[in-house]
N, C-alpha and C. Protein backbone atom coordinates (compact mmCIF):
# COMPACT_ATOMS: atom_id res chain seq x y z
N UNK A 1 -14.98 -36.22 -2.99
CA UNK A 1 -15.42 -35.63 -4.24
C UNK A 1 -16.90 -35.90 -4.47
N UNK A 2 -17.48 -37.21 -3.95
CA UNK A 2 -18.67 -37.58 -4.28
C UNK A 2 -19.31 -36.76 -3.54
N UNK A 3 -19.23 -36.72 -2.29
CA UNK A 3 -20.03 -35.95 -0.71
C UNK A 3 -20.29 -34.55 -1.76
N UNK A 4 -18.74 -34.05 -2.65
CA UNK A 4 -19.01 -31.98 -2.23
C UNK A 4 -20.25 -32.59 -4.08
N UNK A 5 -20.22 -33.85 -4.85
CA UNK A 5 -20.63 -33.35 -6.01
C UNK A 5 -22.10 -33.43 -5.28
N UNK A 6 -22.51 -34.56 -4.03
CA UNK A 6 -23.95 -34.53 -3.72
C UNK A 6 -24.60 -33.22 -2.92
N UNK A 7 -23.59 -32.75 -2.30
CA UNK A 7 -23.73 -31.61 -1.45
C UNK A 7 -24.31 -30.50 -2.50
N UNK A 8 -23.74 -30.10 -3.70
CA UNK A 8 -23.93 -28.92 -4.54
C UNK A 8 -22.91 -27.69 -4.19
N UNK A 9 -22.03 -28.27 -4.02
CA UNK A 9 -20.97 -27.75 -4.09
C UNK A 9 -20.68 -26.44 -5.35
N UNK A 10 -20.59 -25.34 -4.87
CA UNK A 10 -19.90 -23.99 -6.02
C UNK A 10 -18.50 -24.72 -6.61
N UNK A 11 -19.04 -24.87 -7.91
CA UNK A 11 -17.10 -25.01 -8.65
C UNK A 11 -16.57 -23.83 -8.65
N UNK A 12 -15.42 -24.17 -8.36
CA UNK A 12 -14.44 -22.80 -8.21
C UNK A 12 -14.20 -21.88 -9.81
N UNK A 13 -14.06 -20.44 -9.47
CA UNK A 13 -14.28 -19.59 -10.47
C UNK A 13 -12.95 -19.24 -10.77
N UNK A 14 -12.32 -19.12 -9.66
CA UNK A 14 -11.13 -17.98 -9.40
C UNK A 14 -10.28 -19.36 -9.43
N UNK A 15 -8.92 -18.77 -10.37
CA UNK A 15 -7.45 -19.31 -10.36
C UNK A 15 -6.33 -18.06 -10.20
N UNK A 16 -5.31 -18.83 -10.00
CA UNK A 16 -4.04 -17.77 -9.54
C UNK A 16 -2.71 -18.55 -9.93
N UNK A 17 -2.02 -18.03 -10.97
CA UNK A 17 -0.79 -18.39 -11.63
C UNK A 17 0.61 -17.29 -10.89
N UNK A 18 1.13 -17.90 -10.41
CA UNK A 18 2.54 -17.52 -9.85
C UNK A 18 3.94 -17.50 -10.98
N UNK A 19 4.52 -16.78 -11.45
CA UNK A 19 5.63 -17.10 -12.21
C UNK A 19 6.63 -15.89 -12.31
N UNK A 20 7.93 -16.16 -12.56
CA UNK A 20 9.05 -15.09 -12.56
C UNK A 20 9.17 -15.53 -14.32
N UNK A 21 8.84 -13.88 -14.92
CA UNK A 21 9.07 -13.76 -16.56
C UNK A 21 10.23 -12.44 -16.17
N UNK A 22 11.53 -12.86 -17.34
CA UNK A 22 12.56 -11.99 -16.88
C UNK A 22 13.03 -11.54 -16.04
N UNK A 23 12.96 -12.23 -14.69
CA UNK A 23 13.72 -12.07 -13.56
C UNK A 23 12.22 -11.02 -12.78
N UNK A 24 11.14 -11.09 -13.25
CA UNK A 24 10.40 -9.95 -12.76
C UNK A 24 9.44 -11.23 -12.25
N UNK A 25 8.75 -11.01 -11.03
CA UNK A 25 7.41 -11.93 -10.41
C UNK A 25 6.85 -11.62 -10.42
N UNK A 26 5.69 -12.33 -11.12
CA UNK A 26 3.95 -12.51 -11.45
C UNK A 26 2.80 -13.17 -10.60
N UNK A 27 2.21 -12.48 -9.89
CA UNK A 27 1.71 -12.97 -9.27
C UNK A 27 -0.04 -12.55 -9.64
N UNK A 28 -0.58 -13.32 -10.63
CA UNK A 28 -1.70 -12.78 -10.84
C UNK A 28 -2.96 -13.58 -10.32
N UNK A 29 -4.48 -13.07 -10.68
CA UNK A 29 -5.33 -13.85 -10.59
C UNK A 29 -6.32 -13.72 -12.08
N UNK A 30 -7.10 -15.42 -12.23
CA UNK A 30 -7.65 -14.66 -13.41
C UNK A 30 -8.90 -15.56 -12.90
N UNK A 31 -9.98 -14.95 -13.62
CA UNK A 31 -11.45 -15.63 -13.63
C UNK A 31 -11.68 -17.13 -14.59
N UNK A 32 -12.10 -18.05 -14.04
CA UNK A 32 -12.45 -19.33 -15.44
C UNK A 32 -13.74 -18.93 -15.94
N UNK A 33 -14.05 -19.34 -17.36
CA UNK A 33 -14.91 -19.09 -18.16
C UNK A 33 -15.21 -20.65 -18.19
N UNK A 34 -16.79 -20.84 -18.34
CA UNK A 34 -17.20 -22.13 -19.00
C UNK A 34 -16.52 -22.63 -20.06
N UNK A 35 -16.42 -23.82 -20.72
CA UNK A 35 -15.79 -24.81 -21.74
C UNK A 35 -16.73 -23.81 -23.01
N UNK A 36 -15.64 -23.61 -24.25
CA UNK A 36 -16.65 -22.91 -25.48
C UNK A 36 -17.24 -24.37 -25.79
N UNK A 37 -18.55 -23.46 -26.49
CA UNK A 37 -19.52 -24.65 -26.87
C UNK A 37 -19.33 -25.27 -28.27
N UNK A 38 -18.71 -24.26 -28.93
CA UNK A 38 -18.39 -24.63 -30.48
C UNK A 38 -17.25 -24.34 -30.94
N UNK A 39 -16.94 -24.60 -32.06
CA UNK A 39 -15.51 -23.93 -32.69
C UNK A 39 -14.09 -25.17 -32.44
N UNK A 40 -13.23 -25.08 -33.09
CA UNK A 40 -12.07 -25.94 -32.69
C UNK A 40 -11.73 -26.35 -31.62
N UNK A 41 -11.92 -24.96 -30.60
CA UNK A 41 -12.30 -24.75 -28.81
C UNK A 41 -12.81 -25.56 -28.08
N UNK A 42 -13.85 -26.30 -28.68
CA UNK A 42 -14.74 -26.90 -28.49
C UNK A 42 -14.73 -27.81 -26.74
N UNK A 43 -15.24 -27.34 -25.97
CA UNK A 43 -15.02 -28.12 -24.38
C UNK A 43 -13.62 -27.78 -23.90
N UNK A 44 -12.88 -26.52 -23.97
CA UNK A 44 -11.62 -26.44 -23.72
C UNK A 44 -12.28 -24.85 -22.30
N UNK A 45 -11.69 -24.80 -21.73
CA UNK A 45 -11.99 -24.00 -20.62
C UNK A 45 -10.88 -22.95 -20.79
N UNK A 46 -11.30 -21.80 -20.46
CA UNK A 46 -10.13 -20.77 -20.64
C UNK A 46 -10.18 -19.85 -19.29
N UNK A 47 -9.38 -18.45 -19.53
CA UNK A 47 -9.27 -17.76 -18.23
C UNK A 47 -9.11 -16.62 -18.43
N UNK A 48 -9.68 -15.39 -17.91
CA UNK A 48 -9.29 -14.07 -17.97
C UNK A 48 -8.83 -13.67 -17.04
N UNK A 49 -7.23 -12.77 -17.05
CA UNK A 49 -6.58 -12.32 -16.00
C UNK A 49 -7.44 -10.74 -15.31
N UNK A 50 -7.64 -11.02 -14.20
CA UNK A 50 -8.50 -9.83 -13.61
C UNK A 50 -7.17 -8.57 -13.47
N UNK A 51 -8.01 -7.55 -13.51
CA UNK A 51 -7.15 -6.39 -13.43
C UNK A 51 -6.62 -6.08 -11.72
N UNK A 52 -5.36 -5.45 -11.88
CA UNK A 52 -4.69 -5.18 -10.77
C UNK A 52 -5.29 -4.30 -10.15
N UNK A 53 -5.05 -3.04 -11.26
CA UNK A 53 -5.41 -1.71 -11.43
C UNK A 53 -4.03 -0.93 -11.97
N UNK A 54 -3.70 0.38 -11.81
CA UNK A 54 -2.69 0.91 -12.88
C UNK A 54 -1.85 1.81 -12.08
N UNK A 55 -1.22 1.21 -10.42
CA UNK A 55 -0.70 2.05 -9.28
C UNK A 55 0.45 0.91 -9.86
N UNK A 56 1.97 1.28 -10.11
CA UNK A 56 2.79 0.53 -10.70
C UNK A 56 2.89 0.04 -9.37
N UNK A 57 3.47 0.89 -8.33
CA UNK A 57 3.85 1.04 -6.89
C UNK A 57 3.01 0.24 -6.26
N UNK A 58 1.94 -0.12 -6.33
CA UNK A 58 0.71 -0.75 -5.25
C UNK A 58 0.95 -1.95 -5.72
N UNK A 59 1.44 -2.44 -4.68
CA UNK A 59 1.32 -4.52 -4.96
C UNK A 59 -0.02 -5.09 -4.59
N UNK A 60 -1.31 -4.35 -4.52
CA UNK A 60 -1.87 -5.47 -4.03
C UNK A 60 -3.12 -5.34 -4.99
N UNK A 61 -4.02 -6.33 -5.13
CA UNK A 61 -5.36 -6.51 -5.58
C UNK A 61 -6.25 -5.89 -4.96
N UNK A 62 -7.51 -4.96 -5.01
CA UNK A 62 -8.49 -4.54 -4.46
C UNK A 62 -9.49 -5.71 -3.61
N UNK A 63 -9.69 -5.12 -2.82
CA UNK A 63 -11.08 -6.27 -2.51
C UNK A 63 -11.91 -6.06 -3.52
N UNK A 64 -12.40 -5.14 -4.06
CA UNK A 64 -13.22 -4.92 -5.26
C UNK A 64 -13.57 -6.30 -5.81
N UNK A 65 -12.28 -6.57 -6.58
CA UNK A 65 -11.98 -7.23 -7.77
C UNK A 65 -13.07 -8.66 -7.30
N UNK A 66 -12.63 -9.04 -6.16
CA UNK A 66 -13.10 -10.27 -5.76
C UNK A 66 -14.82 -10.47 -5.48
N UNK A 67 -15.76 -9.12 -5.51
CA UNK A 67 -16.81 -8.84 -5.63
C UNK A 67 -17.69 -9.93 -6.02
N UNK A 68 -17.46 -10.93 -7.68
CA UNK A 68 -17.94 -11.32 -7.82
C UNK A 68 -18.29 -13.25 -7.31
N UNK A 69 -17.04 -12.99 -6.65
CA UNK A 69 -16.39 -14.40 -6.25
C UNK A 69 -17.55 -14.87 -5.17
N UNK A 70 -17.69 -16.04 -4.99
CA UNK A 70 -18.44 -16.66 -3.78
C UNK A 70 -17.52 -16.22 -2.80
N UNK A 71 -18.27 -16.28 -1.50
CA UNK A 71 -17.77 -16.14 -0.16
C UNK A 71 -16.35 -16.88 0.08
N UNK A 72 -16.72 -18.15 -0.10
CA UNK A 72 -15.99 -19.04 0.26
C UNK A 72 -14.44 -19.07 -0.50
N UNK A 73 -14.49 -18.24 -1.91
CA UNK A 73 -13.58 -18.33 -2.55
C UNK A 73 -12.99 -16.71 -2.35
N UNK A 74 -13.94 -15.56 -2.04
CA UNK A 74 -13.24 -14.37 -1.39
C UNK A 74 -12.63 -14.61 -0.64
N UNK A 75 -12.78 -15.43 0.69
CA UNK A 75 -12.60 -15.62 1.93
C UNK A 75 -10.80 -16.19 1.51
N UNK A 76 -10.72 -17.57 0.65
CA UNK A 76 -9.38 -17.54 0.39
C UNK A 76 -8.54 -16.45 -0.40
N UNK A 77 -9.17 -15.87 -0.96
CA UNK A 77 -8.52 -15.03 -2.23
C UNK A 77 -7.37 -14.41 -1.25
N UNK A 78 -8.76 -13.46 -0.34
CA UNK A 78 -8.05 -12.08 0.26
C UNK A 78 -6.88 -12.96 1.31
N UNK A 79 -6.90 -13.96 1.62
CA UNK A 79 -5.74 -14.62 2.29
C UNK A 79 -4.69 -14.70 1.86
N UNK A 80 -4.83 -15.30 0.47
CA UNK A 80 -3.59 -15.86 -0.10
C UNK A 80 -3.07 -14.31 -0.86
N UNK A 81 -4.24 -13.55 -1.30
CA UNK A 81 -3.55 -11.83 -1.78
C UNK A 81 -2.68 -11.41 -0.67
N UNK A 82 -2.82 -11.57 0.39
CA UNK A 82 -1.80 -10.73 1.70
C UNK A 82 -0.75 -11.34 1.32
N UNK A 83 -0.67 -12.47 1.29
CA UNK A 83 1.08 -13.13 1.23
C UNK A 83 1.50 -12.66 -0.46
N UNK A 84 0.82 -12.85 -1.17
CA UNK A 84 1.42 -12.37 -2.76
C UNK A 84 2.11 -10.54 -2.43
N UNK A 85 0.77 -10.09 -1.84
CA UNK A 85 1.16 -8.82 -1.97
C UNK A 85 2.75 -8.71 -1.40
N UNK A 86 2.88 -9.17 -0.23
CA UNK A 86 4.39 -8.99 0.47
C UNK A 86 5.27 -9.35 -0.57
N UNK A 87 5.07 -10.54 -1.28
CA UNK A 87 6.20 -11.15 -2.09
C UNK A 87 6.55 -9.96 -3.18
N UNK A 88 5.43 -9.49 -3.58
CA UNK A 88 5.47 -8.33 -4.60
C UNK A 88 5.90 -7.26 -4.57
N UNK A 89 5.85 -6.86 -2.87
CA UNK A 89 6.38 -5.40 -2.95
C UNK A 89 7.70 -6.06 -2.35
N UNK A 90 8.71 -7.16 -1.94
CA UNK A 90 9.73 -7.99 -1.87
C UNK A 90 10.73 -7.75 -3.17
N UNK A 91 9.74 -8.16 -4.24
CA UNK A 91 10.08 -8.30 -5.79
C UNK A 91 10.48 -6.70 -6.20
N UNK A 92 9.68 -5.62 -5.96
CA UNK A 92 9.78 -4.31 -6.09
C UNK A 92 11.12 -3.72 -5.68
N UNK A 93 11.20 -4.24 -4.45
CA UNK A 93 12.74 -3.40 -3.53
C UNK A 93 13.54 -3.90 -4.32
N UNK A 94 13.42 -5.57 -4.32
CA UNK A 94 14.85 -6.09 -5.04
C UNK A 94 15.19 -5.52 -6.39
N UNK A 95 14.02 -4.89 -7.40
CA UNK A 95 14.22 -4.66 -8.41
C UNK A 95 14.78 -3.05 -8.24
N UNK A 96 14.35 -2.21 -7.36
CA UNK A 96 14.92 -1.07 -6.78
C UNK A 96 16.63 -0.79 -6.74
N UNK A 97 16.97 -2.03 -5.33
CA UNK A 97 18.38 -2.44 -5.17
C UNK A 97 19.36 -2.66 -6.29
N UNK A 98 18.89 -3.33 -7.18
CA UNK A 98 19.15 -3.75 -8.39
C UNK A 98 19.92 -2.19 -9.07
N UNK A 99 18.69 -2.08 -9.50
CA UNK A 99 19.08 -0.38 -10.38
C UNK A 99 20.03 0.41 -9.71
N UNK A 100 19.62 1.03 -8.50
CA UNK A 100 20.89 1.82 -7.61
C UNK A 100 22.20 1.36 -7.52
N UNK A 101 22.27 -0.35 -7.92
CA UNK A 101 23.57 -0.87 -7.36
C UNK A 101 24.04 -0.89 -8.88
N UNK A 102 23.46 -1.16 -10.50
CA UNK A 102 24.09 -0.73 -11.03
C UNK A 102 24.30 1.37 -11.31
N UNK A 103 23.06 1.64 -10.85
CA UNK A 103 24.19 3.44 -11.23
C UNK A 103 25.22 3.45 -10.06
N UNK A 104 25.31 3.14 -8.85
CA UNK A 104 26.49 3.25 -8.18
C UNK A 104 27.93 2.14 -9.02
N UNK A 105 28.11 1.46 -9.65
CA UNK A 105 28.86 1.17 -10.06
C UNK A 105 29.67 1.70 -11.43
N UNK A 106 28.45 2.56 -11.89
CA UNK A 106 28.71 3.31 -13.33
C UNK A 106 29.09 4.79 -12.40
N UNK A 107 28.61 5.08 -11.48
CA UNK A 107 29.11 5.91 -10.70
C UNK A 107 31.31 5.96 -10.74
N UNK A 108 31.06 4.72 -9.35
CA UNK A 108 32.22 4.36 -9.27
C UNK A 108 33.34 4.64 -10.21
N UNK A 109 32.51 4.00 -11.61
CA UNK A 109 33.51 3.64 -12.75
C UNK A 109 34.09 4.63 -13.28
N UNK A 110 33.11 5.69 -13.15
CA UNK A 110 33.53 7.05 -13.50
C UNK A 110 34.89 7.60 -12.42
N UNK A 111 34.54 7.78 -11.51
CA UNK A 111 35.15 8.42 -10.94
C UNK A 111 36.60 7.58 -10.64
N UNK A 112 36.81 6.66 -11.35
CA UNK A 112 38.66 5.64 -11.12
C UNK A 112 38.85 5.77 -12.81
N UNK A 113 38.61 6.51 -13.91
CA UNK A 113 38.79 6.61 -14.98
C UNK A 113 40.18 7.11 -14.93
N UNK A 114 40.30 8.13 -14.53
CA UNK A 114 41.67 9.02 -14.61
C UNK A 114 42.96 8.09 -13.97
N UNK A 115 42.47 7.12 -13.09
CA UNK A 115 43.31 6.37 -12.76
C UNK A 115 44.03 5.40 -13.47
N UNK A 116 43.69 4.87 -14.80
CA UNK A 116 43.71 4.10 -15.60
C UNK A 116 44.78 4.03 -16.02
C-alpha cells in the first residue's frame, strides 16, 4: 500500500455491484465520485451507475462506456464485462425458459379441462 501510495498510483474510479433483485441478475458498473465537500454528506463518497444502453436483448456494456477509465482499469473492466456478459445473457434464457414453461403448462391445463 505504501510502495503504490509512493509510486502515485491512479485511485480506482470504476466499481461493479453484482446482485439478484427478484429472481432477476444485476450485473452493473458505476463511476465513484469524490467525498461531498459540504452538507450532512459531508466526506461520504458516492457512485453513479453508468448506462448499459437501451438493447433489452444485448447483455453487454459498450467499450464506449469505459472511455473515460484509465488504461489499467479499462484493461480489467473489459475482462471482467466478458464473463458478466455470459452470466447475463445465462440470466436471459433462464428467464425465457421460465415463461414458455409456464404458458406450456396453462397450455396443458387447458387442454385436460374436459377431463375433469
Amino acid at each position: 500500500m505504501q510502495d503504490e501510495l509512493a509510486s502515485g498510483a491512479e485511485d480506482a474510479t470504476l466499481q461493479t455491484r453484482v446482485r439478484v433483485i427478484d429472481g432477476t441478475l444485476q450485473a452493473v458498473w458505476m463511476r465513484a465520485t469524490g467525498p461531498a465537500r459540504s452538507g450532512p454528506s459531508k466526506g461520504r463518497y458516492y457512485a453513479k451507475q453508468l448506462p448499459k444502453g437501451t438493447a433489452s436483448n444485448n447483455p453487454n456494456y459498450s467499450k464506449a462506456t469505459f472511455t473515460r477509465c484509465p488504461s489499467w482499469e479499462k484493461e480489467l473492466a473489459e475482462y471482467v464485462e466478458g464473463h458478466y456478459a455470459k452470466q447475463r445473457e445465462r440470466a436471459m434464457i433462464l428467464t425465457q425458459m421460465r415463461r414458455l414453461m409456464r404458458r406450456y403448462k396453462k397450455v396443458v391445463d387447458q387442454s385436460y379441462e374436459d377431463y375433469k
